[in-house]
Protein backbone atom coordinates (compact mmCIF):
# COMPACT_ATOMS: atom_id res chain seq x y z
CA UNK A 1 115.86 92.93 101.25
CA UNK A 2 119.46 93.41 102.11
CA UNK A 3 122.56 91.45 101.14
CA UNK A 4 125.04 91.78 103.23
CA UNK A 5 128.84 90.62 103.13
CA UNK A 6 129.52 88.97 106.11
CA UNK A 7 133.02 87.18 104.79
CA UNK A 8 136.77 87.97 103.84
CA UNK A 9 136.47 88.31 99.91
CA UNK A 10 134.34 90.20 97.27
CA UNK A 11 130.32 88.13 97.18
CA UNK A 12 130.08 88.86 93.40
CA UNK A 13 126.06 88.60 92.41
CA UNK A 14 126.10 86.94 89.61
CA UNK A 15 122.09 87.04 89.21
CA UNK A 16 119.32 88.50 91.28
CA UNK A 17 115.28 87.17 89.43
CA UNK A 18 111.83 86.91 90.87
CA UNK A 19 110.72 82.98 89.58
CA UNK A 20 107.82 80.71 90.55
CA UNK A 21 104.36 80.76 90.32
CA UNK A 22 103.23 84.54 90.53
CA UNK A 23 106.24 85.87 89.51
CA UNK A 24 104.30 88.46 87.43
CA UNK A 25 103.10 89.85 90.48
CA UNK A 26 106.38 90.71 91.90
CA UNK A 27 109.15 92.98 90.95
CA UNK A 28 112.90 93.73 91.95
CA UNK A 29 115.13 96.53 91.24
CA UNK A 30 118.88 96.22 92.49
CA UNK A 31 122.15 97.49 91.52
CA UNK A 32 123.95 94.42 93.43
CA UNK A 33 127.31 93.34 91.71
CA UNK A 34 130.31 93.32 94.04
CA UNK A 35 129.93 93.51 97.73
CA UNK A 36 133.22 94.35 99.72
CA UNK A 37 133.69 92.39 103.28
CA UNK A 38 131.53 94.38 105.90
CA UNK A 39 129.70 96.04 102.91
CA UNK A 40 125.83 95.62 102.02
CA UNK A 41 123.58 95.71 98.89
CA UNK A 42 119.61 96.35 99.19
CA UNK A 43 117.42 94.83 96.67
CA UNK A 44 113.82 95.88 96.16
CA UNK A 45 110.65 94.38 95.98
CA UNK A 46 107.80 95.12 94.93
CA UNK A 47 104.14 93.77 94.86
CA UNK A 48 101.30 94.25 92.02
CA UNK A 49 98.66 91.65 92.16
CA UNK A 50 97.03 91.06 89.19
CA UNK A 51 94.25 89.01 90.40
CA UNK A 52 92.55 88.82 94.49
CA UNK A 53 94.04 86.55 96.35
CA UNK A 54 97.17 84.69 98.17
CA UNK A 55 100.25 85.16 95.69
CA UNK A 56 103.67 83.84 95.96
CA UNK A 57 106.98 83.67 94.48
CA UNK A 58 110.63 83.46 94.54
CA UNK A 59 113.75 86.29 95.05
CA UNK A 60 116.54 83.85 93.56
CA UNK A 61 119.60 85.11 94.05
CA UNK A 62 122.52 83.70 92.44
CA UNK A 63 126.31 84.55 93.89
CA UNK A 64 129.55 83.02 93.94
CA UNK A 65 129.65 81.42 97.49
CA UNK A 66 129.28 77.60 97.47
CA UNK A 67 125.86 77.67 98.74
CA UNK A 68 125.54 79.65 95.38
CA UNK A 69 121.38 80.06 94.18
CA UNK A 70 118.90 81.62 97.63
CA UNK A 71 115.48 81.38 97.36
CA UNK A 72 113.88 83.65 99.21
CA UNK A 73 109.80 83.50 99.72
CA UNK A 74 107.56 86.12 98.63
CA UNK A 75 103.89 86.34 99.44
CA UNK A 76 101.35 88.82 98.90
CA UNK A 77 97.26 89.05 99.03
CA UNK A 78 95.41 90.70 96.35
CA UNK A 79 92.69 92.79 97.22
């Protein structure tokens, strides 16, 4: 997943988590602090099922816009 700065200041990431159900089934490695304007940050997920089946979960990303906290769905199957 990218984050991208599409505005005039520094988007500072204050947080970047995988939360909800599954979350044990989902992974993220970033190095997203400051983004300059125009600039972009790419965070990765990944998926390890630990049981078959439809699995879900959250990338919350926390920043210091006024929307502040994304959630962004995650869903995976388990063979």
């Amino acid at each position: 997943m990218t984050i991208s700065n599409t505005g005039t200041t520094e988007l500072t990431i204050t947080s970047v988590a995988i939360t909800g159900t599954d979350m044990g089934d989902f992974g993220e490695d970033n190095a997203c602090a400051g983004i300059a304007p125009g600039r972009s940050c790419v965070v990765k997920v990944t998926f390890t099922p630990t049981t078959t089946g439809a699995r879900s979960a959250d990338l919350t990303v926390m920043d210091n816009t006024q929307a502040g906290t994304k959630n962004i769905p995650l869903m995976g199957t388990g063979d």
